[in-house]
N, C-alpha and C. Protein backbone atom coordinates (compact mmCIF):
# COMPACT_ATOMS: atom_id res chain seq x y z
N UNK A 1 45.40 142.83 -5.61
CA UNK A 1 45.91 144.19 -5.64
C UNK A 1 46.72 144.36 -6.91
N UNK A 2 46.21 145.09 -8.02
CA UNK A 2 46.87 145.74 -8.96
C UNK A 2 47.28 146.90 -9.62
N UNK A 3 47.37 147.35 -10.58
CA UNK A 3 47.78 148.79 -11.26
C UNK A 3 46.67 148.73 -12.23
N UNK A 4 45.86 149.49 -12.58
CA UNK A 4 44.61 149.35 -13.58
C UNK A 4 44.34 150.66 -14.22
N UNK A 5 44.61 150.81 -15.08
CA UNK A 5 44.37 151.96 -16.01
C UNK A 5 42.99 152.08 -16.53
N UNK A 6 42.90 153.54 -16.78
CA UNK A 6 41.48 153.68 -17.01
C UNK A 6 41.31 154.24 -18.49
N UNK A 7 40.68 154.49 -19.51
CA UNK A 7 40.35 155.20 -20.66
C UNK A 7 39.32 155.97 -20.11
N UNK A 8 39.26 157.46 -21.11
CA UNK A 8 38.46 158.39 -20.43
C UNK A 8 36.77 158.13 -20.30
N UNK A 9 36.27 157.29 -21.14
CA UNK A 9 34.86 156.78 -21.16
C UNK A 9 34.67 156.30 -20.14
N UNK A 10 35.80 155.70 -19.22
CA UNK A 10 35.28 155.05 -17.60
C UNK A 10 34.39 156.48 -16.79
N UNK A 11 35.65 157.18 -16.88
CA UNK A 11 35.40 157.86 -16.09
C UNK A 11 34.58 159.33 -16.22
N UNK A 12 34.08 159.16 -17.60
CA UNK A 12 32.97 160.10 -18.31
C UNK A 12 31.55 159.13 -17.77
N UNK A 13 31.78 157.61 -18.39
CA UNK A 13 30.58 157.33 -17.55
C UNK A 13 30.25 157.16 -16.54
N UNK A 14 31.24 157.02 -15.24
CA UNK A 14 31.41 157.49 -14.25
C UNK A 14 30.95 158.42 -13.41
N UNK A 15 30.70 159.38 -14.01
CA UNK A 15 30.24 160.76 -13.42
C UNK A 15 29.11 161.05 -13.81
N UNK A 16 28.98 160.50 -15.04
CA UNK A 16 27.57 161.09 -15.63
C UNK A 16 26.75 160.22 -15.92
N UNK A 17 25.49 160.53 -14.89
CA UNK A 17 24.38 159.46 -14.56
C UNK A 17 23.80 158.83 -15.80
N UNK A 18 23.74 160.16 -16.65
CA UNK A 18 22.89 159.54 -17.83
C UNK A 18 23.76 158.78 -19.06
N UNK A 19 24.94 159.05 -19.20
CA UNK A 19 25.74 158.59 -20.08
C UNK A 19 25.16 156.70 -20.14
N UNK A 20 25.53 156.16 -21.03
CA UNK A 20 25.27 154.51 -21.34
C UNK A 20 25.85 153.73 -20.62
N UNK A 21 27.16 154.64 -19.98
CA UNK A 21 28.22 153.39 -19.59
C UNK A 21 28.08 153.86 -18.21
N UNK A 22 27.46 154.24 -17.58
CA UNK A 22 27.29 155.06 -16.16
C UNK A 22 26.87 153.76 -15.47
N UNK A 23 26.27 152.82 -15.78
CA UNK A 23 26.51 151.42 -14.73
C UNK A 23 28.21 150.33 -14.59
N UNK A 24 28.14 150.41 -15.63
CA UNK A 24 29.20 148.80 -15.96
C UNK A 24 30.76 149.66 -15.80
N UNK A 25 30.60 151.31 -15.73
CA UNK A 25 32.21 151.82 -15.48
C UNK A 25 32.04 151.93 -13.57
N UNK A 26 30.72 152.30 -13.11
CA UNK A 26 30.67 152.33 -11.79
C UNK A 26 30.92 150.70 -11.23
N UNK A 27 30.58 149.93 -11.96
CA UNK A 27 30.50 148.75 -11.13
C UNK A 27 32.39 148.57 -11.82
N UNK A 28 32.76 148.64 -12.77
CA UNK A 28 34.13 148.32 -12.69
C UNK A 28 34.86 149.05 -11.60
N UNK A 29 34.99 150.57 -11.44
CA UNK A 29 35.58 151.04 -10.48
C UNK A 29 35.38 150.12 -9.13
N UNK A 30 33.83 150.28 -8.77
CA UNK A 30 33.85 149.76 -7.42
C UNK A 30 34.94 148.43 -7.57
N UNK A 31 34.48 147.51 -8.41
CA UNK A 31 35.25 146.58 -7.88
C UNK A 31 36.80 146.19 -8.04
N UNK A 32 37.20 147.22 -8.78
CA UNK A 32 39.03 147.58 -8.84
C UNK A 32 38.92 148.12 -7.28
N UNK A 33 38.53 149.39 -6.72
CA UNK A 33 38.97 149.76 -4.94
C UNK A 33 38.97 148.55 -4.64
N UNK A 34 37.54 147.94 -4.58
CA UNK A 34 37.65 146.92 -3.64
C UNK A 34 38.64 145.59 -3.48
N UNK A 35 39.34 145.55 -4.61
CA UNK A 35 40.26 144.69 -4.45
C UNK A 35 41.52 145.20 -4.53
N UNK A 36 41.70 146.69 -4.26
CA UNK A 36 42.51 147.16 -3.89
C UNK A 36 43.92 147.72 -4.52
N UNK A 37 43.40 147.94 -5.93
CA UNK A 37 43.96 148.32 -7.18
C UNK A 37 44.29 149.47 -6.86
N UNK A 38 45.36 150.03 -7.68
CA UNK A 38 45.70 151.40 -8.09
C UNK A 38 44.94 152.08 -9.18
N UNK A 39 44.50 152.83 -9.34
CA UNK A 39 43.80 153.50 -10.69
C UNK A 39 44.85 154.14 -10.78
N UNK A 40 44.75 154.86 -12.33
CA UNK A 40 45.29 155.72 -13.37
C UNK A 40 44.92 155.75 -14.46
N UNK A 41 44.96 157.10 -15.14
CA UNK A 41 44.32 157.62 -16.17
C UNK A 41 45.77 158.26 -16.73
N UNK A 42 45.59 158.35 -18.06
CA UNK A 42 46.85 158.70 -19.06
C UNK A 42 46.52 160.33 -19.07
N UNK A 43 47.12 161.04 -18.89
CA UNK A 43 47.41 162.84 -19.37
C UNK A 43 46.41 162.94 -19.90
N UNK A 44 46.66 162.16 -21.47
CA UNK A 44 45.77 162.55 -22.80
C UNK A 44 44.40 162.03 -22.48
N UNK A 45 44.34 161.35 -21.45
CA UNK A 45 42.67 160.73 -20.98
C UNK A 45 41.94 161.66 -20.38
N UNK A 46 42.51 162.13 -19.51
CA UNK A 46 42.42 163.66 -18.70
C UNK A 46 42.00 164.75 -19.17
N UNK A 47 42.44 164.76 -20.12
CA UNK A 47 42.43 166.12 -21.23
C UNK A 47 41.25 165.76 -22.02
N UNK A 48 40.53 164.58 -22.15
CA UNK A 48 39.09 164.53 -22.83
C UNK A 48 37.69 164.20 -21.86
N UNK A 49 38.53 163.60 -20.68
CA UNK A 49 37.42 164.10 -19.93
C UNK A 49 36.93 165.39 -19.95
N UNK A 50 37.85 166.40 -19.58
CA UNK A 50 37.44 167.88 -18.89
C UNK A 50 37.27 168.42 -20.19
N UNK A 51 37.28 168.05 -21.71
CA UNK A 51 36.60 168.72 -22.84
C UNK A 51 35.24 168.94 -22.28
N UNK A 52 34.27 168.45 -21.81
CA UNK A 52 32.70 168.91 -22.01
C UNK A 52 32.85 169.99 -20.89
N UNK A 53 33.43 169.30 -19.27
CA UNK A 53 33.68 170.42 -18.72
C UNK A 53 33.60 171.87 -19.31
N UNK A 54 35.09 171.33 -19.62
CA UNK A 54 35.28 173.15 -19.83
C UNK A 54 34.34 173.93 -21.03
N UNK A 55 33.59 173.35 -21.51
CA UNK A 55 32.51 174.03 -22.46
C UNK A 55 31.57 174.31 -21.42
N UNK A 56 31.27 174.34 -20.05
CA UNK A 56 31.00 174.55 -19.55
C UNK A 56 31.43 176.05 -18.46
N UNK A 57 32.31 175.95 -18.01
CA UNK A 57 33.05 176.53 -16.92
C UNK A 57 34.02 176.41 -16.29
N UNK A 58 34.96 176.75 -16.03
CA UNK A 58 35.96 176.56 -15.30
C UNK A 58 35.66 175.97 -13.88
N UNK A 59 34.84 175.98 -13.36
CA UNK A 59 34.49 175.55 -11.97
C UNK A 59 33.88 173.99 -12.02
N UNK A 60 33.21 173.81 -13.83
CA UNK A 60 32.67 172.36 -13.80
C UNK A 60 34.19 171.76 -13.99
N UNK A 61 35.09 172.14 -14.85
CA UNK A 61 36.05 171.52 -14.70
C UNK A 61 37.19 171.38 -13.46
N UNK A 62 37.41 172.11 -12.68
CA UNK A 62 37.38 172.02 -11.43
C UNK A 62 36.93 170.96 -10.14
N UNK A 63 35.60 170.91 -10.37
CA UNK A 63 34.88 169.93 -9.97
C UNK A 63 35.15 168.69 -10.74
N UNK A 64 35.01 168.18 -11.73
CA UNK A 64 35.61 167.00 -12.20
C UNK A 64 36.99 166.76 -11.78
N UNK A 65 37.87 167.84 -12.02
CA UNK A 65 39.47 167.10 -11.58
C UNK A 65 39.05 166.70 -9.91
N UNK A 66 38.74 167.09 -9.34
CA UNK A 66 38.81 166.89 -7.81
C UNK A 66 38.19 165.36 -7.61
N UNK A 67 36.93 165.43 -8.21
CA UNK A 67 36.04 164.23 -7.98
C UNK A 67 36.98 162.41 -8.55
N UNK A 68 38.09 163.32 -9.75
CA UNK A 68 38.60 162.21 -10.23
C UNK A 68 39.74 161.97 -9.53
N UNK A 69 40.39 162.97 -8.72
CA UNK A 69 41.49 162.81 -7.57
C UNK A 69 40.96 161.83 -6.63
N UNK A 70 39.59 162.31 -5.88
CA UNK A 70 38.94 161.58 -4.86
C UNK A 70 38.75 160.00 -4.85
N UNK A 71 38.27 159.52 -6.17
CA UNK A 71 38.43 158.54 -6.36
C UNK A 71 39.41 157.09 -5.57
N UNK A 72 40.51 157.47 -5.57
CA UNK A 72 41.25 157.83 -6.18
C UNK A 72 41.90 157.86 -8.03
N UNK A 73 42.26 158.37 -8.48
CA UNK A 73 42.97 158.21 -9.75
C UNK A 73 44.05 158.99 -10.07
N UNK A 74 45.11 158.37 -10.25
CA UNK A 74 46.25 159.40 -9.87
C UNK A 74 46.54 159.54 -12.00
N UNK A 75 47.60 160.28 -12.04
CA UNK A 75 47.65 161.13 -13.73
C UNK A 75 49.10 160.58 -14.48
N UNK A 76 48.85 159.89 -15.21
CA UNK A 76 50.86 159.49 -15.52
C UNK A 76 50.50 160.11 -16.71
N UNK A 77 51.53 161.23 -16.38
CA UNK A 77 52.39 162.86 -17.70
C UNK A 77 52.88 161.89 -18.93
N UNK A 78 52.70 162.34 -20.07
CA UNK A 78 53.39 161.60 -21.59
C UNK A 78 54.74 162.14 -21.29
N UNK A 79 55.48 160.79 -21.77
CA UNK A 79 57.27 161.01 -21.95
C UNK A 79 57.53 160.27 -23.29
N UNK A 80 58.59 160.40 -23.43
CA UNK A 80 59.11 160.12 -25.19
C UNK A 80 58.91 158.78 -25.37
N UNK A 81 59.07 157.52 -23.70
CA UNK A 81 58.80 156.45 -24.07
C UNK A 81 57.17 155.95 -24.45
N UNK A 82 56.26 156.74 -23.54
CA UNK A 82 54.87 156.69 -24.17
C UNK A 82 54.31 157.21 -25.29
N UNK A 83 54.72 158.06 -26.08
CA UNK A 83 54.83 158.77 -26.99
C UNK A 83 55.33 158.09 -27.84
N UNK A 84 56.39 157.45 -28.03
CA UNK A 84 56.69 156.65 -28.71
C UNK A 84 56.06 155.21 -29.45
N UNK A 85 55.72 154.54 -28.41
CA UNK A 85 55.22 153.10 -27.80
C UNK A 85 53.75 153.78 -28.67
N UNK A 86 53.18 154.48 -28.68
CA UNK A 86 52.12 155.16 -29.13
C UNK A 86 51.88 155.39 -30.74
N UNK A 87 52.98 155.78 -31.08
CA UNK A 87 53.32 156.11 -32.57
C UNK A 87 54.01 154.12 -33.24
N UNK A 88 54.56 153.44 -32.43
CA UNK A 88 54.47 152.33 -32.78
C UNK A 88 52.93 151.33 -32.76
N UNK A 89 52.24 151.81 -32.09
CA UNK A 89 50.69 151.53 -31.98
C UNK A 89 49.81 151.70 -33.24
N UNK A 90 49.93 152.95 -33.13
CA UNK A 90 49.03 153.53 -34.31
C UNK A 90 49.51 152.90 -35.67
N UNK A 91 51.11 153.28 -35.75
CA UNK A 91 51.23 152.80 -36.82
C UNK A 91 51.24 151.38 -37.59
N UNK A 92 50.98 150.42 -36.81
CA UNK A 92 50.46 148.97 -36.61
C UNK A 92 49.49 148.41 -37.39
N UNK A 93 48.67 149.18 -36.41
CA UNK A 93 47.13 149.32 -36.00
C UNK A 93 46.74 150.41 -36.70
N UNK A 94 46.43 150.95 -38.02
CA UNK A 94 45.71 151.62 -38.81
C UNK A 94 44.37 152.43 -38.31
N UNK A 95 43.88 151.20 -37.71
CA UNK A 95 42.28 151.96 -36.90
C UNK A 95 42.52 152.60 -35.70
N UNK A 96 43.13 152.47 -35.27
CA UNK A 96 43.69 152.72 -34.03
C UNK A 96 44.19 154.41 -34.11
N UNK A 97 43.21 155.12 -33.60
CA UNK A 97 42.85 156.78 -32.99
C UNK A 97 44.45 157.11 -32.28
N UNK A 98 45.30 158.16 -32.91
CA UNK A 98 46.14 158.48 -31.60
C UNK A 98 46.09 158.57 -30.40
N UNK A 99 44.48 159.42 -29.99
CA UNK A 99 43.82 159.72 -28.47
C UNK A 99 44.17 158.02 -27.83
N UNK A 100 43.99 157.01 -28.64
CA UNK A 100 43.68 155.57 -27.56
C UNK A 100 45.15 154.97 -27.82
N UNK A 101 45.73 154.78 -29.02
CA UNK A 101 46.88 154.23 -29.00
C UNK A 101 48.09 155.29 -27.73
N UNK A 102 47.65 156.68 -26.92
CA UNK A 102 48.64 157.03 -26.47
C UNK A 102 48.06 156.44 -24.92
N UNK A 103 46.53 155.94 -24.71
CA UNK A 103 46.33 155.46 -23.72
C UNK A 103 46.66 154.17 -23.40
N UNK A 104 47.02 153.31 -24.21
CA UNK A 104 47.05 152.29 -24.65
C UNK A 104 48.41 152.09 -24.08
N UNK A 105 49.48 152.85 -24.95
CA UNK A 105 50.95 153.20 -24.84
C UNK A 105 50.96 153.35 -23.42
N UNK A 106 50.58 154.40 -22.26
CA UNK A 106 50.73 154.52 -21.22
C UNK A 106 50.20 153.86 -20.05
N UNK A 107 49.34 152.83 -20.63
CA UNK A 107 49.00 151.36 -19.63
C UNK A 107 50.29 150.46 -19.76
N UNK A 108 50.70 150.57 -20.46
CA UNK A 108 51.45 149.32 -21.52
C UNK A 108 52.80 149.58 -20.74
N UNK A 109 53.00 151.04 -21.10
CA UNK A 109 54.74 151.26 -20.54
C UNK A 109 54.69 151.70 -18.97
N UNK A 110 53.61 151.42 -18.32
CA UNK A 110 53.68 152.17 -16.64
C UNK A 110 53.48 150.20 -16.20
N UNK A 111 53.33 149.34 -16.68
CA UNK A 111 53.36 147.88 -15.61
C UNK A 111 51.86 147.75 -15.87
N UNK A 112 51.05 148.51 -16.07
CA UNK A 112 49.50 147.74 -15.48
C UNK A 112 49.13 146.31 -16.13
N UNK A 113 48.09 146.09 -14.99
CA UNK A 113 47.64 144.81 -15.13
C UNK A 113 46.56 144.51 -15.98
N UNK A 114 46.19 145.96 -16.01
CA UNK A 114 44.78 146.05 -16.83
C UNK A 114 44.42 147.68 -17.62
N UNK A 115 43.54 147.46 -17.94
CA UNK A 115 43.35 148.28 -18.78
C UNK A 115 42.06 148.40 -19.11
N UNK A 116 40.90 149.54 -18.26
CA UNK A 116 39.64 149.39 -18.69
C UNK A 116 39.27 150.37 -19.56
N UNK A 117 38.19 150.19 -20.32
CA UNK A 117 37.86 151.13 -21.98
C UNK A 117 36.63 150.90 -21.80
N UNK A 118 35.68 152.05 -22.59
CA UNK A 118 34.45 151.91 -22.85
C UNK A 118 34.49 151.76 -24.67
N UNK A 119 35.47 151.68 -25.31
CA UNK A 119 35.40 151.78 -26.86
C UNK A 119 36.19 150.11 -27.01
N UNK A 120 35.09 149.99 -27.94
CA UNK A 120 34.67 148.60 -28.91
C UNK A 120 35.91 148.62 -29.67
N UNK A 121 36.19 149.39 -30.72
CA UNK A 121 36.04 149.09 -31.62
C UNK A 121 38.54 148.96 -31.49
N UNK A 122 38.83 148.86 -30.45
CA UNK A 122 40.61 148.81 -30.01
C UNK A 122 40.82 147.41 -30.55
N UNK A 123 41.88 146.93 -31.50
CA UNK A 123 42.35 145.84 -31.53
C UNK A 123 42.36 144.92 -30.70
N UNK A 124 42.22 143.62 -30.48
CA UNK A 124 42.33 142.73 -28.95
C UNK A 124 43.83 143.10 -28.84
N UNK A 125 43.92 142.76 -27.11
CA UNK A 125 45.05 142.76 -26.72
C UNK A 125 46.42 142.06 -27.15
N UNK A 126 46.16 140.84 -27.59
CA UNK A 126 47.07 139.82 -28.07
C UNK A 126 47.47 140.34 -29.75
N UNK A 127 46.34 141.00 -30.22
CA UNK A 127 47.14 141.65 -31.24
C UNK A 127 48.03 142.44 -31.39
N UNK A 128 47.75 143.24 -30.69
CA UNK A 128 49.05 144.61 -30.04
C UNK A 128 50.33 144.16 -29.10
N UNK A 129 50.28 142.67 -29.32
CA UNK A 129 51.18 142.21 -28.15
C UNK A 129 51.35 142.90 -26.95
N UNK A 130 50.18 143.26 -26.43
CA UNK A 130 50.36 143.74 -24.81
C UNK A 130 50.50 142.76 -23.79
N UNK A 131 51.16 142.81 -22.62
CA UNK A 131 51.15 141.98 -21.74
C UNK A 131 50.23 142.65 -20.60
N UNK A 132 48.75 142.86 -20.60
CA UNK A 132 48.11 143.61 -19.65
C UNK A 132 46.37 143.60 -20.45
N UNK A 133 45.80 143.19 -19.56
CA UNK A 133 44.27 142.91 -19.88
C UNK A 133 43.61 143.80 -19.82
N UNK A 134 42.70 144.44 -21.36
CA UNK A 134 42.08 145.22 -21.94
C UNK A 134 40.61 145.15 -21.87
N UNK A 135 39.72 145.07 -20.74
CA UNK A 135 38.54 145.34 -20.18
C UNK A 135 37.64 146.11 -21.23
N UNK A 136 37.42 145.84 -22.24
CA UNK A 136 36.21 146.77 -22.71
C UNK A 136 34.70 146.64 -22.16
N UNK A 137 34.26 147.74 -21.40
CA UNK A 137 32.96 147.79 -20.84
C UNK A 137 31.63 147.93 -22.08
């Protein structure tokens, strides 16, 4: 039983059958419930899921927040310490996208144990001195 954070590619491939990562993020989820993990997704993770959504409709996005509630996956809001922790990331880490260094930041500063991603290309963990295991699918 742990705390396991998600990046938004889990849960983009997640939902969407055809996407690439629509096996290896379903089989990660399943087997975080099943051992009885907490999920969570960062604000700013949230906010790129429901981008295609809402080029869609208000009701597809709708339907995604619910489906990602159901899950479960609960939402941890940016505060000055993730925000921060974030801007010490990036600025590190050169390659390192604000969008992932603030997901990164908010695995990092909420306790998790883990940390699953569908993007390659994040510094290893031990570089960023995280104390929390960075799952790239």
């Amino acid at each position: 039983m742990g705390l396991t954070h998600l990046d938004a590619g889990v849960i983009i491939g997640f939902l969407d059958g055809d996407d690439a990562h629509h096996e290896t993020s379903r089989e990660a989820l399943s087997t975080a419930l099943k051992q009885g993990d907490q999920l969570f997704i960062a604000a700013s993770a949230l906010a790129e899921c429901l981008v295609g959504p809402a080029r869609r409709s208000a009701k597809a996005v709708e339907l995604v927040r619910t489906a990602i509630h159901r899950l479960p996956v609960g939402v941890v809001d940016l505060n000055e310490e993730i925000t921060t922790q974030a801007a010490v990331l990036r600025a590190r880490h050169r390659t390192l996208k604000l969008p992932d260094a603030l997901v990164i930041a908010t695995a990092a500063t909420s306790g998790a144990d883990q940390l699953i991603t569908t993007d390659r290309k994040w510094p290893p963990a031990k570089t960023m001195k995280l104390d929390l295991i960075v799952e790239q699918l």
